[in-house]
C-alpha atoms as a PDB file:
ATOM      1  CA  UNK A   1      26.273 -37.710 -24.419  1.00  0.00           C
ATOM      2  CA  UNK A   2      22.707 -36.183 -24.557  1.00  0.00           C
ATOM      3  CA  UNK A   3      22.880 -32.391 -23.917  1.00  0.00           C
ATOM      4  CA  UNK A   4      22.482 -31.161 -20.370  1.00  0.00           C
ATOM      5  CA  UNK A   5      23.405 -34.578 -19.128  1.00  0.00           C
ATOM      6  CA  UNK A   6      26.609 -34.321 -16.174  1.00  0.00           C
ATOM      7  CA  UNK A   7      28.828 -37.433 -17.233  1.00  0.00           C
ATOM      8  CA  UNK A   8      28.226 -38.704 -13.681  1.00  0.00           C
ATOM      9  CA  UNK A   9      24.168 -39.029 -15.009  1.00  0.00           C
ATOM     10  CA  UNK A  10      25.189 -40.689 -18.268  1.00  0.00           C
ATOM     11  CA  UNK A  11      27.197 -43.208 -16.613  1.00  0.00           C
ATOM     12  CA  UNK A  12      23.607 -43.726 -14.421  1.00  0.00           C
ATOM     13  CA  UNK A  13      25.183 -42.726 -10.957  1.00  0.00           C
ATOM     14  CA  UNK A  14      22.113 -41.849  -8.325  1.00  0.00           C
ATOM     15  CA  UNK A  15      21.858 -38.219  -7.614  1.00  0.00           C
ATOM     16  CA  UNK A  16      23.769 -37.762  -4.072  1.00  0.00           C
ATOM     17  CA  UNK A  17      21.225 -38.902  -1.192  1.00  0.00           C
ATOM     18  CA  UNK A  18      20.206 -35.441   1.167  1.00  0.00           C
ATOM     19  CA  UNK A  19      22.461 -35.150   4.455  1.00  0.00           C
ATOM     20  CA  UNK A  20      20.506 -35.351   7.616  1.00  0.00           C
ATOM     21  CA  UNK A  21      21.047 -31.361   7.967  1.00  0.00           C
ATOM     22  CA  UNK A  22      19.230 -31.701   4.959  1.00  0.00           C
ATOM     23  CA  UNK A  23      16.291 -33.884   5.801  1.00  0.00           C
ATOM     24  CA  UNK A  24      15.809 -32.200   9.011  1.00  0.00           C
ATOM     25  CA  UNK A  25      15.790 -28.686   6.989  1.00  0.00           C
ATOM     26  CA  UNK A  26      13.048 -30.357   4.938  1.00  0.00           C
ATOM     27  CA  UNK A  27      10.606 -31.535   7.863  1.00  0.00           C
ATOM     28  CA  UNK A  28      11.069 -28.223   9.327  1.00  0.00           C
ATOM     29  CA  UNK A  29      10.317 -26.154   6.178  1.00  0.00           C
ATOM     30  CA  UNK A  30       7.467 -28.583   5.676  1.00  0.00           C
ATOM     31  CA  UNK A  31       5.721 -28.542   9.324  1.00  0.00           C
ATOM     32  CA  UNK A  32       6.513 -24.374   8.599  1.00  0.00           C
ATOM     33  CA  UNK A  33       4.699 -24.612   5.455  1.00  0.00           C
ATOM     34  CA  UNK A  34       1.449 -27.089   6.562  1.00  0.00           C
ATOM     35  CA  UNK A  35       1.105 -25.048   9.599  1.00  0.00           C
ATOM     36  CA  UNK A  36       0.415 -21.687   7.404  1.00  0.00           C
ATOM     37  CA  UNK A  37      -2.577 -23.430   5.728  1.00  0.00           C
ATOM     38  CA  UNK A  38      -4.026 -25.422   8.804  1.00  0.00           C
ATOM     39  CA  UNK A  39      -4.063 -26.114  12.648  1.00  0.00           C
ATOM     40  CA  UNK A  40      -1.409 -28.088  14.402  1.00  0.00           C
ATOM     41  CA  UNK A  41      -4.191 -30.825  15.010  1.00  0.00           C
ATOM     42  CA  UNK A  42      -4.852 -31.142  11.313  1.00  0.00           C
ATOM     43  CA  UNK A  43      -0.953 -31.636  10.594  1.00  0.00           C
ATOM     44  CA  UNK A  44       0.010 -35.808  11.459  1.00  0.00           C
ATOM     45  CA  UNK A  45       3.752 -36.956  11.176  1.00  0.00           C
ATOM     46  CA  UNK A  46       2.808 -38.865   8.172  1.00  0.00           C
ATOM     47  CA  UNK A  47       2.028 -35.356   6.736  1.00  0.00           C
ATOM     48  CA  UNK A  48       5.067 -34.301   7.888  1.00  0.00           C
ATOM     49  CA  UNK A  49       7.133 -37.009   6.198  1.00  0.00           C
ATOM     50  CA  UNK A  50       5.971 -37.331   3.032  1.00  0.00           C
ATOM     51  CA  UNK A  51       6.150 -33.308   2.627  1.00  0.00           C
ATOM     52  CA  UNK A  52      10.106 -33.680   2.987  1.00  0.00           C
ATOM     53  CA  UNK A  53      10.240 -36.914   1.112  1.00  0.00           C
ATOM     54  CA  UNK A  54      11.039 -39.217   3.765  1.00  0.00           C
ATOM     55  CA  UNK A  55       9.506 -42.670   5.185  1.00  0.00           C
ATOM     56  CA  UNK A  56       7.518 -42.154   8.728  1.00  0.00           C
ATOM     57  CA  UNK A  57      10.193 -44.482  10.071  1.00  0.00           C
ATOM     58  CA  UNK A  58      12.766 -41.852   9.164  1.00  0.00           C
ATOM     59  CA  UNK A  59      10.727 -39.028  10.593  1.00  0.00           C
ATOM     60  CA  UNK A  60      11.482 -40.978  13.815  1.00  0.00           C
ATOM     61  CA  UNK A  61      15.343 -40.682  13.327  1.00  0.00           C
ATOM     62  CA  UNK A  62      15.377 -36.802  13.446  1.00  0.00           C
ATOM     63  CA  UNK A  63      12.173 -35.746  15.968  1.00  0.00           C
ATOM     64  CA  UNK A  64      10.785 -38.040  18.384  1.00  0.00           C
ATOM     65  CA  UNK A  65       7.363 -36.272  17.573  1.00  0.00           C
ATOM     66  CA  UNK A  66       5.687 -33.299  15.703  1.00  0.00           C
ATOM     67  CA  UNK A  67       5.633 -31.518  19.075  1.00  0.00           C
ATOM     68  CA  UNK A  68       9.459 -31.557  18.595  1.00  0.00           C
ATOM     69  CA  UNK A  69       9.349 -30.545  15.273  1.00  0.00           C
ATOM     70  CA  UNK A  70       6.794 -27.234  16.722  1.00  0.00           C
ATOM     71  CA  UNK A  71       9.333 -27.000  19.432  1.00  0.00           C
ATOM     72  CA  UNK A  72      12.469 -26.808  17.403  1.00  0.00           C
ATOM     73  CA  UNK A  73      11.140 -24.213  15.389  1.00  0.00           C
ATOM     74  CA  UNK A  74       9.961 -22.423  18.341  1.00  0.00           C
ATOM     75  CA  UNK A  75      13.406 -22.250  19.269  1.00  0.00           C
ATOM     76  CA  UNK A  76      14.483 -20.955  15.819  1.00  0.00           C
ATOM     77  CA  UNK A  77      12.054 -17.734  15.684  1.00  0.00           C
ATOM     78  CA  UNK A  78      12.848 -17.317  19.089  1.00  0.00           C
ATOM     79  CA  UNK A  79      16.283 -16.473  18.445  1.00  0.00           C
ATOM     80  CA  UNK A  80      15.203 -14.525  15.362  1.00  0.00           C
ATOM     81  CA  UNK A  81      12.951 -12.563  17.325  1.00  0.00           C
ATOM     82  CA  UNK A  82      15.439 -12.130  20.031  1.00  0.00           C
ATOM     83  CA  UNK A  83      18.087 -10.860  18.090  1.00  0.00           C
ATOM     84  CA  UNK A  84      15.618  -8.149  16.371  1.00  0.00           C
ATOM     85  CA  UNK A  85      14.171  -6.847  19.514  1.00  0.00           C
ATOM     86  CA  UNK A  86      17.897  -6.867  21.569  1.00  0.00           C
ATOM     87  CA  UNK A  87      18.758  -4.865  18.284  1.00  0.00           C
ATOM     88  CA  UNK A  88      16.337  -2.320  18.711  1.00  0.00           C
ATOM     89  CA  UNK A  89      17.041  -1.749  22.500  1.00  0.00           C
ATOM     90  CA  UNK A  90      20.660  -1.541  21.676  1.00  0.00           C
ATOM     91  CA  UNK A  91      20.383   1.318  18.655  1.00  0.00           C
ATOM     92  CA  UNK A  92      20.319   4.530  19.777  1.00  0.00           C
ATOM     93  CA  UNK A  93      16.832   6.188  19.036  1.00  0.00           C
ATOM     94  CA  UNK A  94      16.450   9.497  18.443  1.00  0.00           C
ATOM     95  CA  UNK A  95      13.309  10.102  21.505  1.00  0.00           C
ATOM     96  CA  UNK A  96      11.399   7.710  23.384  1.00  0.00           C
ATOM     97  CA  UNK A  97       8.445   6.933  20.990  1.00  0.00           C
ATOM     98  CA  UNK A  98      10.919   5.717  18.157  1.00  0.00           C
ATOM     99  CA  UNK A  99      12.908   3.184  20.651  1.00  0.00           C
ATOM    100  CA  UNK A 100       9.287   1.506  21.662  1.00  0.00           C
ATOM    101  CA  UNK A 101       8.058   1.865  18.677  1.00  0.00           C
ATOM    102  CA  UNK A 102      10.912  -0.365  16.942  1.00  0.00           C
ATOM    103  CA  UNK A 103      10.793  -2.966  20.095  1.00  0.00           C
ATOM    104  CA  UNK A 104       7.132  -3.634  19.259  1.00  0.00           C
ATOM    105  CA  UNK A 105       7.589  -3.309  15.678  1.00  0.00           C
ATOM    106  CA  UNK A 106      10.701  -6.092  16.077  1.00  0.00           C
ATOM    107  CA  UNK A 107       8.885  -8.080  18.087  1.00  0.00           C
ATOM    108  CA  UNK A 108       5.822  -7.456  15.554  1.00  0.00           C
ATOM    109  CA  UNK A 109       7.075  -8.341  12.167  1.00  0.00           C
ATOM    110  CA  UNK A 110       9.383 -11.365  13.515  1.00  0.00           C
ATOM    111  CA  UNK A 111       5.735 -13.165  14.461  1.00  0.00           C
ATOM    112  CA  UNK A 112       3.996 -11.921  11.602  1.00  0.00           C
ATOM    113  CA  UNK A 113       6.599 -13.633   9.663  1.00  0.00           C
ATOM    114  CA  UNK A 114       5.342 -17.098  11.410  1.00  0.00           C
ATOM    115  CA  UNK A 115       2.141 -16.451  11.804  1.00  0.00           C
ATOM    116  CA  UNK A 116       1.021 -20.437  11.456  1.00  0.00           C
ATOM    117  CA  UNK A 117       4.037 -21.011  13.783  1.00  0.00           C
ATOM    118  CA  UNK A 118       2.419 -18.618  16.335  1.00  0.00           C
ATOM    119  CA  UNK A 119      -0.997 -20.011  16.423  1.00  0.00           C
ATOM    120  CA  UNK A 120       0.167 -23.532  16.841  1.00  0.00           C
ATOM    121  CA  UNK A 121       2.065 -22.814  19.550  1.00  0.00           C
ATOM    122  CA  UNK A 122      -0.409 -20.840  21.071  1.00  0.00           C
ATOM    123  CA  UNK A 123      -2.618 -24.217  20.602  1.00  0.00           C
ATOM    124  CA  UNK A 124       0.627 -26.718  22.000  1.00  0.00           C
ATOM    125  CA  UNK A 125       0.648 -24.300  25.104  1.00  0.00           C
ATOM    126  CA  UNK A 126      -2.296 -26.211  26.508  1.00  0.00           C
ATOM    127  CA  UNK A 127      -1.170 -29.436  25.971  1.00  0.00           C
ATOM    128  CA  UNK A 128       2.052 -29.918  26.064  1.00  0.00           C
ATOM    129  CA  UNK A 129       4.381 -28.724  28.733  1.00  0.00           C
ATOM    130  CA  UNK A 130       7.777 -28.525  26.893  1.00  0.00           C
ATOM    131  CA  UNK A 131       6.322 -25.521  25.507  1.00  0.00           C
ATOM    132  CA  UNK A 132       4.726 -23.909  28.181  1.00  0.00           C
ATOM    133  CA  UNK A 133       8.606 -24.354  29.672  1.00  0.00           C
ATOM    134  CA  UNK A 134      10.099 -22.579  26.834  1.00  0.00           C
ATOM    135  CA  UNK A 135       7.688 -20.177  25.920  1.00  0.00           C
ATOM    136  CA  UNK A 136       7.649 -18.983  29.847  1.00  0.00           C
ATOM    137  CA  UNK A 137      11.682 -18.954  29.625  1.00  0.00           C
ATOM    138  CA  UNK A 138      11.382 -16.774  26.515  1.00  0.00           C
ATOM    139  CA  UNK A 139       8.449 -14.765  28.048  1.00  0.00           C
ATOM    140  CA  UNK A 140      10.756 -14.043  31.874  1.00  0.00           C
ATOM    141  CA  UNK A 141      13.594 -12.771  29.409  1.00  0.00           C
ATOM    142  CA  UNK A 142      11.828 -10.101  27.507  1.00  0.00           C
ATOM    143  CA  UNK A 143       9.926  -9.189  30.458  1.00  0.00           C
ATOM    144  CA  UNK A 144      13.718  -8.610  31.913  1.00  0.00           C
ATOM    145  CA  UNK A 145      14.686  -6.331  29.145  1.00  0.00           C
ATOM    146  CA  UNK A 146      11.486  -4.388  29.387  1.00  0.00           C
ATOM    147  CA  UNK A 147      11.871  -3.603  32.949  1.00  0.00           C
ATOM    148  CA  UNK A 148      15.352  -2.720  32.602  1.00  0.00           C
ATOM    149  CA  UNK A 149      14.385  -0.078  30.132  1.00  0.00           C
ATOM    150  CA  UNK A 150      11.655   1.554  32.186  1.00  0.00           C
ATOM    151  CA  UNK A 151      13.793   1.592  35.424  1.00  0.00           C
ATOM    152  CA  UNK A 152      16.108   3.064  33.188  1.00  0.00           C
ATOM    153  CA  UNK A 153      13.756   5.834  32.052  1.00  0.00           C
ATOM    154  CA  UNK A 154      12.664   6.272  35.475  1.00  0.00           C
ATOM    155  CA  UNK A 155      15.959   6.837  36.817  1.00  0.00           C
ATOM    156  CA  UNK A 156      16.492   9.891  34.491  1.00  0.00           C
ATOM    157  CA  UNK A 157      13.193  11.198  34.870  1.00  0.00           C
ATOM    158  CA  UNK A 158      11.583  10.811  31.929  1.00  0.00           C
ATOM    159  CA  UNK A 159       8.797   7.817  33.216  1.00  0.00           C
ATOM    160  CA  UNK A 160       6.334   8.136  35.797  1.00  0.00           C
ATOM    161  CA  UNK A 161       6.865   6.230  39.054  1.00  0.00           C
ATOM    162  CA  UNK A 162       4.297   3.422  39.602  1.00  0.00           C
ATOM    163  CA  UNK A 163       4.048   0.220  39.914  1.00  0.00           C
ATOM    164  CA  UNK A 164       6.789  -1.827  40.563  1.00  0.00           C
ATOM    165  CA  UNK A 165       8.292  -2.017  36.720  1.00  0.00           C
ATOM    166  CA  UNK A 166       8.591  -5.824  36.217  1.00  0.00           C
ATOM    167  CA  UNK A 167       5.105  -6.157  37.186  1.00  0.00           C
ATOM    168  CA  UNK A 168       4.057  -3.396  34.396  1.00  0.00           C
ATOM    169  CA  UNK A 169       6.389  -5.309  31.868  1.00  0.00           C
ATOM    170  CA  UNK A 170       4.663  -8.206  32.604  1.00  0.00           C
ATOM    171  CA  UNK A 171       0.958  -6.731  31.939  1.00  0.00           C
ATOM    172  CA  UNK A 172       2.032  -5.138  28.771  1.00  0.00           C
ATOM    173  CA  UNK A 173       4.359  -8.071  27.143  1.00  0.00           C
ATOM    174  CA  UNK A 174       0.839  -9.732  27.706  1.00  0.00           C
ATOM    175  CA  UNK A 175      -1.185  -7.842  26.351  1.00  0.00           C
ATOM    176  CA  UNK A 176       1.230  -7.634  23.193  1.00  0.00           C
ATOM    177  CA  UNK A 177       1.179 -12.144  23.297  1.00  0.00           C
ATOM    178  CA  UNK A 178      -3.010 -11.676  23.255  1.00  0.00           C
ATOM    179  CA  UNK A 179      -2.991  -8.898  21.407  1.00  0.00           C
ATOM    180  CA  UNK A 180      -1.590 -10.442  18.368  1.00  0.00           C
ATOM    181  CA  UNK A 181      -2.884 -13.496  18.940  1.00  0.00           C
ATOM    182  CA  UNK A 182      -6.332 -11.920  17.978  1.00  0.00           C
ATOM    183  CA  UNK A 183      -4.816 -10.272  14.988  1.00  0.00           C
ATOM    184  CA  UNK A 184      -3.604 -13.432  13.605  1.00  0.00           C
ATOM    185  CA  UNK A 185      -5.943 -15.588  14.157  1.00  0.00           C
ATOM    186  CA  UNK A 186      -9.555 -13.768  13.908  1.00  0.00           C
ATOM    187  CA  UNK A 187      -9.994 -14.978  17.417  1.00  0.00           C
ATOM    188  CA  UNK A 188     -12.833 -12.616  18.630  1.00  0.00           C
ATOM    189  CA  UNK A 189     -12.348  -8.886  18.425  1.00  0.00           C
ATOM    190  CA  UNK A 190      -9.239  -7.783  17.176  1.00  0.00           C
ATOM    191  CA  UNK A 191      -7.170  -4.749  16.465  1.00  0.00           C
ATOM    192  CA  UNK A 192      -6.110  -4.300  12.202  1.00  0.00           C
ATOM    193  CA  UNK A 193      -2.529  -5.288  11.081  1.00  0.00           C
ATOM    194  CA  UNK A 194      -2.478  -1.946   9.664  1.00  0.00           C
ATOM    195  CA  UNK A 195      -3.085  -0.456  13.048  1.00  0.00           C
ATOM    196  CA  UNK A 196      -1.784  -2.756  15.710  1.00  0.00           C
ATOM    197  CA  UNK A 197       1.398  -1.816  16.345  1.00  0.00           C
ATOM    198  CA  UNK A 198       0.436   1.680  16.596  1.00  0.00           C
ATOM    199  CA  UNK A 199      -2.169   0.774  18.649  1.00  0.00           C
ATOM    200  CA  UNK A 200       0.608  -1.203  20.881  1.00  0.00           C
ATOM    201  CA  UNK A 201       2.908   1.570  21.127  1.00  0.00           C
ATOM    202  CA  UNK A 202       0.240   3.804  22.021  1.00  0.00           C
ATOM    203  CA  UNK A 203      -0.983   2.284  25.447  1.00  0.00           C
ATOM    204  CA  UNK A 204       2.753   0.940  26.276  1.00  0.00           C
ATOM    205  CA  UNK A 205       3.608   5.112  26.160  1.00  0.00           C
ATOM    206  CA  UNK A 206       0.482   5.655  27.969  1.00  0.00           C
ATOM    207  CA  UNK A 207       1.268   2.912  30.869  1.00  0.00           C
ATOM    208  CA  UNK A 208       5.497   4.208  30.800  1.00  0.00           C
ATOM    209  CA  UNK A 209       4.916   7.515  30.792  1.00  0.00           C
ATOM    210  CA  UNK A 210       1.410   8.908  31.456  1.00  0.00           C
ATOM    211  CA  UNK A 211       1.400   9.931  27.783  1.00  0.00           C
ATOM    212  CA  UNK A 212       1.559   8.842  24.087  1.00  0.00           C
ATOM    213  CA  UNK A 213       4.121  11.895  23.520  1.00  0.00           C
ATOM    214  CA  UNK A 214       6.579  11.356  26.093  1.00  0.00           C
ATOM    215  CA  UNK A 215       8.326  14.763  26.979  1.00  0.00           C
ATOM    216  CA  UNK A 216      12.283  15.326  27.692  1.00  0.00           C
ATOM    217  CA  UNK A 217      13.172  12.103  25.673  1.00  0.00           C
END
């Protein structure tokens, strides 16, 4: 037998076929990977398909569309971004500046990480209401967790009463979403990477607090 030949290859056996899991895996990692080098409207299911080796008939066993493909990920880095900014509520933080600071930072690095996954969801949004559903479920429950935190610093004192705090969680989770948005994608002005979670932090203290050095954390 020839070296570095398994007997199961000598005796001319196929290699074993992917499982679905597998296929699926490989549309995913391929919409993932398409979508860092061009728009979701320059990405077709035939692109799709023959990135994860499949026939455009199979495509159609797994996602009824690329949408669903866009939205299944969407789901993914949800969760991923979920679990990083829960985690930094959660951890105890030594003052008030280093709890933000690793919420935005979380929240940060976890879209960084997808940045083509970001901008073509930010470009589904118009179009296609699945997403706009999701992304507004996704949007309600970290504007929850926000709030909760600055009632809680108001309760002990350390925030500045104002407006009512869901409404302030909503402006600033906002202005994170656009924010980044800019950074990514080079849409009009935007702030550095190197400076925009700084930059972040900075007006979220400023809006909490009344300062960028919040006192008695």
């Amino acid at each position: 037998m020839p070296a570095g030949r398994s007997p199961a290859a000598a005796r001319g056996r196929r290699a074993a076929r992917p499982s679905g899991d597998d296929r699926e895996l490989a549309i995913l990692a391929t919409a993932e990977r398409l979508l860092a080098a061009r728009p979701l409207s320059a990405v077709s299911v035939d692109d799709l398909a023959r990135g994860a080796g499949i026939s455009r008939p199979t495509f159609y066993f797994y996602f009824a569309s690329k949408d669903a493909v866009l939205l299944t990920l969407l789901d993914r880095v949800v969760a991923e971004a979920d679990a990083a900014t829960r985690a930094a509520f959660d951890s105890p933080a030594g003052d008030a500046r280093e709890g933000w600071r690793r919420a935005i930072t979380a929240y940060y690095e976890t879209f960084r990480a997808h940045r083509g996954l970001t901008l073509a969801w930010a470009e589904a949004r118009s179009t296609n209401a699945e997403v706009r559903e999701l992304w507004a479920r996704v949007f309600d429950g970290w504007v929850d967790r926000c709030a909760a935190a600055i009632e809680s610093e108001r309760a002990r004192g350390a925030a500045r009463a104002g407006v009512p705090a869901r409404d302030l969680a909503v402006a600033l989770n906002s202005m994170n979403e656009r924010v980044l948005y800019a950074t990514f994608s080079g849409d009009g002005p935007a702030v550095a990477e190197s400076d925009v979670v700084t930059v972040l932090l900075d007006v979220w203290l400023g809006a909490i607090y009344g300062s960028s050095a919040p006192s008695g954390s």
